[in-house]
Protein backbone atom coordinates (compact mmCIF):
# COMPACT_ATOMS: atom_id res chain seq x y z
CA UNK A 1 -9.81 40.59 -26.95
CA UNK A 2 -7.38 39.74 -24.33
CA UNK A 3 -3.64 41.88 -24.92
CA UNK A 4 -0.51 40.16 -25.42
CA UNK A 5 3.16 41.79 -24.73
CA UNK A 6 6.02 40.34 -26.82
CA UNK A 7 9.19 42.28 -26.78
CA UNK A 8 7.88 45.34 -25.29
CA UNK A 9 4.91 45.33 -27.99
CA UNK A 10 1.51 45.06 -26.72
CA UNK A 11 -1.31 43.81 -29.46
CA UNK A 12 -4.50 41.79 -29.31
CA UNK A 13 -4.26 38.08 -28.95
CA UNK A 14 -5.39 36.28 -32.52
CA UNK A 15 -8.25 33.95 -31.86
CA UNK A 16 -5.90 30.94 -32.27
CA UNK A 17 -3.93 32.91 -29.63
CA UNK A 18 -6.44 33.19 -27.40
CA UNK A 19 -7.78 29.71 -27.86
CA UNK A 20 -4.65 28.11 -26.84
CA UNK A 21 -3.90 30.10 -24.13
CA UNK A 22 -7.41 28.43 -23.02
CA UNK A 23 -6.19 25.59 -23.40
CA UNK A 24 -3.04 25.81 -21.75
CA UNK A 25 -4.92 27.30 -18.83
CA UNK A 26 -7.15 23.95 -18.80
CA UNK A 27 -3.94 21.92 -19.05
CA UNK A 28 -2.70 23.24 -15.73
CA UNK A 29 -5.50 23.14 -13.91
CA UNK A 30 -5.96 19.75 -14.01
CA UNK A 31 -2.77 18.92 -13.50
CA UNK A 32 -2.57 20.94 -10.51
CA UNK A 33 -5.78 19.25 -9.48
CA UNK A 34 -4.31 15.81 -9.85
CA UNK A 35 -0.76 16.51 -7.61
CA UNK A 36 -3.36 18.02 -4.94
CA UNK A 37 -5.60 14.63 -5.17
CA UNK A 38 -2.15 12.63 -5.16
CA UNK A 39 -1.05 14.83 -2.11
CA UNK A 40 -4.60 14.00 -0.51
CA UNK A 41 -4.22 10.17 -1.00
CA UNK A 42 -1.16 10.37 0.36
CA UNK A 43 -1.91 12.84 3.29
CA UNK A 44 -4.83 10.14 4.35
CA UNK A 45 -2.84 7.02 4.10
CA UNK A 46 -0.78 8.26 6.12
CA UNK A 47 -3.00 9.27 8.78
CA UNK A 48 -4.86 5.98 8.52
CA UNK A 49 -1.72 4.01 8.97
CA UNK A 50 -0.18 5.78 12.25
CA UNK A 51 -3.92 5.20 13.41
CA UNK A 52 -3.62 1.18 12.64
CA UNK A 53 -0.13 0.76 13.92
CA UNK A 54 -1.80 2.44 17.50
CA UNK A 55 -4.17 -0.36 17.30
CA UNK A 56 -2.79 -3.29 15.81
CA UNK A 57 -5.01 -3.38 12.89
CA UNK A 58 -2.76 -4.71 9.32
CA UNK A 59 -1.44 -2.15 7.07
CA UNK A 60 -2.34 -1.52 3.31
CA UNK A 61 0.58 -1.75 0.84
CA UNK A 62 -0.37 2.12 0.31
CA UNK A 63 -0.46 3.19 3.96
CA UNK A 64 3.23 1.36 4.48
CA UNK A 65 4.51 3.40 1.31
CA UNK A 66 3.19 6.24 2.66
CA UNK A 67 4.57 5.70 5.91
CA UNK A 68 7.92 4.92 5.08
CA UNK A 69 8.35 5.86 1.56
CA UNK A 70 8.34 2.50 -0.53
């Protein structure tokens, strides 16, 4: 059983305990996941939109918000 500390008091965690700390765990994982694919998206739209205004190519709407913030 995984140990919990409240107040200076260490125990084992209850099942119910330990199942939503599981869950919790799950919870931010994929939240961190999505702000790293949202960071990604926005990472390569910018990169692909410096690269068109080099060569004249149009912009997406989601390489101009990345560019300037839109």
């Amino acid at each position: 059983m995984t140990k919990i500390n409240i107040n200076g008091i260490v125990r084992d965690m209850t099942s119910a305990e330990e199942t939503q700390l599981a869950e919790d765990r799950k919870i931010l994982a994929d939240a961190k996941k999505i702000r790293d694919d949202e960071r990604t998206v926005k990472n390569n739209n910018k990169t692909s939109g410096k690269a068109k205004l080099k060569s004249g190519d149009a912009l997406t709407d989601a390489e101009i918000s990345a560019l300037f913030g839109d």
